[in-house]
C-alpha atoms as a PDB file:
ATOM      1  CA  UNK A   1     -20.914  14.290  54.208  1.00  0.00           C
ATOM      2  CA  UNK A   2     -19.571  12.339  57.298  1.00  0.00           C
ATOM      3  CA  UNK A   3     -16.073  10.705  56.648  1.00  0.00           C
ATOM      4  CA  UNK A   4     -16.315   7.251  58.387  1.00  0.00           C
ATOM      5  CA  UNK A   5     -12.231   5.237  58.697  1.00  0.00           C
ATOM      6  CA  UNK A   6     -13.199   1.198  57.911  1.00  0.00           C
ATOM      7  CA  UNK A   7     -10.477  -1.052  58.711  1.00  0.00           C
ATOM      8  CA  UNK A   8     -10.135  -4.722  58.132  1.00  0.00           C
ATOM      9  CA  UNK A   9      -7.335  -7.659  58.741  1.00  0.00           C
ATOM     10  CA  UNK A  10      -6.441  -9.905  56.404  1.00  0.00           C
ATOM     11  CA  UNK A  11      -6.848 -13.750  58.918  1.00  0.00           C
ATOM     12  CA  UNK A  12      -6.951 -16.183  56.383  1.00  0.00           C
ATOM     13  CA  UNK A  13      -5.448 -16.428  52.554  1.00  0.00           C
ATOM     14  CA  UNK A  14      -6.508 -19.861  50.445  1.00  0.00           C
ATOM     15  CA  UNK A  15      -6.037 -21.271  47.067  1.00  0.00           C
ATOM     16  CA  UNK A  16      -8.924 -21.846  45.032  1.00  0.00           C
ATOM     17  CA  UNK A  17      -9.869 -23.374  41.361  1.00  0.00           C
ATOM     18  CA  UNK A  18     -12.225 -20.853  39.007  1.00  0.00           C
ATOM     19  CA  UNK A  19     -14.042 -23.448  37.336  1.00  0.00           C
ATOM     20  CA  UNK A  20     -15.188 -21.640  35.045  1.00  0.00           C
ATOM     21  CA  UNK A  21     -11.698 -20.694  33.391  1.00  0.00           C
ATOM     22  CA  UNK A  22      -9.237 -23.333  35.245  1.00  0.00           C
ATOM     23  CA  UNK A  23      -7.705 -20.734  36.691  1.00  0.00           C
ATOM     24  CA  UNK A  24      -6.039 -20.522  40.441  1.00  0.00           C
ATOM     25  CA  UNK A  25      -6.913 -17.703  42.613  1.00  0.00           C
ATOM     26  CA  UNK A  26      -6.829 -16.417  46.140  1.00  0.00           C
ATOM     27  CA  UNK A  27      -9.618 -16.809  48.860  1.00  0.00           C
ATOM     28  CA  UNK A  28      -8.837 -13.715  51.190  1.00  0.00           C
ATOM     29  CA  UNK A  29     -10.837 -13.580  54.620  1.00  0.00           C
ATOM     30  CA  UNK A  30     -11.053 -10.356  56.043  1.00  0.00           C
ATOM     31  CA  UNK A  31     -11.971  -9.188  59.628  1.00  0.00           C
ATOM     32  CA  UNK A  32     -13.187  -6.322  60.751  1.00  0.00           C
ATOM     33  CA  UNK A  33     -11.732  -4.262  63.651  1.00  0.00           C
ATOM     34  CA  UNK A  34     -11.830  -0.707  65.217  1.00  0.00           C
ATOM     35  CA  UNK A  35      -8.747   1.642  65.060  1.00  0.00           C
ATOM     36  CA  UNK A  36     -10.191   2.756  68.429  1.00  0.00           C
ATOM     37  CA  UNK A  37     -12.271   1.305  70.798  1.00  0.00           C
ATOM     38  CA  UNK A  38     -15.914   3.353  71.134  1.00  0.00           C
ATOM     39  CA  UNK A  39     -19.124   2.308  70.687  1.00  0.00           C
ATOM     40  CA  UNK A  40     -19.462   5.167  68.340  1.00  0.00           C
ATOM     41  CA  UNK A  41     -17.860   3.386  65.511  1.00  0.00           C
ATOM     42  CA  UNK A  42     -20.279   0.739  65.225  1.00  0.00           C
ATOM     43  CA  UNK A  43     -22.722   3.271  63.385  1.00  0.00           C
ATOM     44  CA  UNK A  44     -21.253   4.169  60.774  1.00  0.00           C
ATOM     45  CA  UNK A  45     -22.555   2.851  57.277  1.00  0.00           C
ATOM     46  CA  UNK A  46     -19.991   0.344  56.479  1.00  0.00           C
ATOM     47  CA  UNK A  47     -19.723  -1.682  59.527  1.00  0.00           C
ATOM     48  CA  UNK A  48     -23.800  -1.996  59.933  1.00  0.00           C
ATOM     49  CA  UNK A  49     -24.283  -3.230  56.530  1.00  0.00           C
ATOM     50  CA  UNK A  50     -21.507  -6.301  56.809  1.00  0.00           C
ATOM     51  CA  UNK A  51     -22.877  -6.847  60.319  1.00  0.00           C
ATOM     52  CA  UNK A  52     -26.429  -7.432  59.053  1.00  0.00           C
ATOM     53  CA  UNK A  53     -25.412  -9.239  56.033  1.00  0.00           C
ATOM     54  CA  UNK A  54     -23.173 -11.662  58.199  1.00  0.00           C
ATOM     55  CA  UNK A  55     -26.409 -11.958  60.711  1.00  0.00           C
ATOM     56  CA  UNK A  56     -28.771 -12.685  57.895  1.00  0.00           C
ATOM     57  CA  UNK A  57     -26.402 -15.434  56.811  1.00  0.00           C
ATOM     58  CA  UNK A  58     -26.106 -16.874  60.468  1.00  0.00           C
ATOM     59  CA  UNK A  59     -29.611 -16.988  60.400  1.00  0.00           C
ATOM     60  CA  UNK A  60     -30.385 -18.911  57.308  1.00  0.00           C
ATOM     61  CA  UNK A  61     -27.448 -20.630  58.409  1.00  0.00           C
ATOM     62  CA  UNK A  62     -25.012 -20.266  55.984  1.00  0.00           C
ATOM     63  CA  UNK A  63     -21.593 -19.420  58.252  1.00  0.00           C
ATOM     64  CA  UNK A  64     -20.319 -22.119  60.277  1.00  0.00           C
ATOM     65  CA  UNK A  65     -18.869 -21.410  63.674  1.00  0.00           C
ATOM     66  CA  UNK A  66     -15.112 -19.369  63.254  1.00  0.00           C
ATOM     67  CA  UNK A  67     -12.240 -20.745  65.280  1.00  0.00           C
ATOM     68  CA  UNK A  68     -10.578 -18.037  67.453  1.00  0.00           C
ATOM     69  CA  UNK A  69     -11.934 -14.908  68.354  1.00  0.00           C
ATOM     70  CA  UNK A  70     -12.684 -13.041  64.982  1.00  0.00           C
ATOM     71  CA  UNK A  71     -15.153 -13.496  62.758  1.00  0.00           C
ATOM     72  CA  UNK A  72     -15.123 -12.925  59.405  1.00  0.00           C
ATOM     73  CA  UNK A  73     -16.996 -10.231  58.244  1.00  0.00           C
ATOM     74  CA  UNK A  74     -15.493 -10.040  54.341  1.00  0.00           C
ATOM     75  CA  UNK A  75     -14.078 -12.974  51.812  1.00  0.00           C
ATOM     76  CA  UNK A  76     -12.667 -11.510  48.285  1.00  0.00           C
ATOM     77  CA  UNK A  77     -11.745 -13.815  45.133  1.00  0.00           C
ATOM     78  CA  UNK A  78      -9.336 -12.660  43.620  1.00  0.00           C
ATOM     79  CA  UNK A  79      -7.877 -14.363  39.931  1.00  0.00           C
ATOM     80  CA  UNK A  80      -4.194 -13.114  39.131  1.00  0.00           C
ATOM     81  CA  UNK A  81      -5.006 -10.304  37.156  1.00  0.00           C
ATOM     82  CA  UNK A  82      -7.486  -8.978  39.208  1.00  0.00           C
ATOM     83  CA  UNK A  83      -4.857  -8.782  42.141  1.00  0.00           C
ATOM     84  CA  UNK A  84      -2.315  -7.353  39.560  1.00  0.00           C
ATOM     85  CA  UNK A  85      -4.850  -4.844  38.864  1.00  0.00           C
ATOM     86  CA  UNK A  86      -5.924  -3.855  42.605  1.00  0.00           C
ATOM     87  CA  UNK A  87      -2.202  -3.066  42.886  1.00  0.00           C
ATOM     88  CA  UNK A  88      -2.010  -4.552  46.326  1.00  0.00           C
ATOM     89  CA  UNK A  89      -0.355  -7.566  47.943  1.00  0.00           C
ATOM     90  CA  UNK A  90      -2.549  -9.209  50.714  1.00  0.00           C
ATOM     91  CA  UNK A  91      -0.571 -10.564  53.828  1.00  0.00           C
ATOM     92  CA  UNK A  92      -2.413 -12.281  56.647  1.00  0.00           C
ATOM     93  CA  UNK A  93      -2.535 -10.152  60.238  1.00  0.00           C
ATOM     94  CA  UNK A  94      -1.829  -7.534  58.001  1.00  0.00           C
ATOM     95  CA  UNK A  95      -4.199  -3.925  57.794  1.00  0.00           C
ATOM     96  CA  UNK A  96      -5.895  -2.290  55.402  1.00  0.00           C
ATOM     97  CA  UNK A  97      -8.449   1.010  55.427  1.00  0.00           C
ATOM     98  CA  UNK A  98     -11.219   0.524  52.867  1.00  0.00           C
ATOM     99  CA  UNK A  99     -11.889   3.602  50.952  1.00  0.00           C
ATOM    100  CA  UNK A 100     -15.080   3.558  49.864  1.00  0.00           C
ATOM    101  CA  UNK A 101     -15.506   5.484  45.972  1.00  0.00           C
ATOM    102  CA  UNK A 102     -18.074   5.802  43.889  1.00  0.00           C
ATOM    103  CA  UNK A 103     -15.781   3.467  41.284  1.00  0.00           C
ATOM    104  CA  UNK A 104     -15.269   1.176  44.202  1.00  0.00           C
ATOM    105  CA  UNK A 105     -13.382  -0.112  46.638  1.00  0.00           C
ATOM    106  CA  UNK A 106      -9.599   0.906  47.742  1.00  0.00           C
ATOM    107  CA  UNK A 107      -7.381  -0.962  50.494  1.00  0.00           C
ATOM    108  CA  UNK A 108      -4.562   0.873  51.868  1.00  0.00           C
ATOM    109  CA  UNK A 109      -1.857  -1.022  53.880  1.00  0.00           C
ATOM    110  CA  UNK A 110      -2.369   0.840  57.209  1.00  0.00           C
ATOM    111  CA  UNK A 111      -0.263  -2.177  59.144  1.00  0.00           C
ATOM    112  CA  UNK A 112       2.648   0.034  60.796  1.00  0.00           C
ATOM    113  CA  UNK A 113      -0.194   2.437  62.319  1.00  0.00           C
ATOM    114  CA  UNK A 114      -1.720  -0.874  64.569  1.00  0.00           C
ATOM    115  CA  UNK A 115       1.612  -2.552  65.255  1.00  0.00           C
ATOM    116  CA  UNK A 116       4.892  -1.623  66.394  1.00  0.00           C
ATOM    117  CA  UNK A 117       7.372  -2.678  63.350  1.00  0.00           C
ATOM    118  CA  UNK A 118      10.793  -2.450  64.255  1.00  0.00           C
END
């Protein structure tokens, strides 16, 4: 089985309202982006499926122009306890690798290995 790396940074964090349980949460935009910069990357599994979900949705016309030069590719609600539970805390222009499980999803803060932190 081929190992493909996924990385993603975080560009925007919101509040939102759950409705359902009138309970605040977090609106986390994600970003996609290549550790290096081939062509060969953009065939591996991951990054094809959010690319044609993201086109399907420009097409219908669901995603409204981004300001700046990313796009998003990924937004994730997150209540309290689910962020308790992922055992992460989400910073914007920070990181992560998504590890892809059969259980799910895992981010890894992978920030120090794309900027220089002194």
């Amino acid at each position: 089985m081929i190992k493909f790396d996924t990385y993603v940074v975080v560009t925007r964090i919101e509040s939102y309202l759950d409705s359902s349980r009138n309970v605040r949460g977090k609106k986390i935009e994600f970003s996609l982006i290549d550790k290096k910069v081939n062509n060969e990357s953009y065939g591996n599994p991951e990054v094809r499926i959010v690319r044609e979900m993201v086109n399907q949705l420009k097409s219908m016309g669901f995603m409204m122009p981004m300001q700046g030069a990313r796009n998003v590719k990924m937004i994730l609600y997150l209540l309290p306890e689910e962020e308790k539970a992922l055992n992460i805390v989400f910073n914007v222009n920070n990181v992560y690798k998504l590890e892809f499980t059969p259980n799910g999803i895992k981010f890894i803060d992978v920030t120090d290995q794309f900027y220089l932190v002194e």
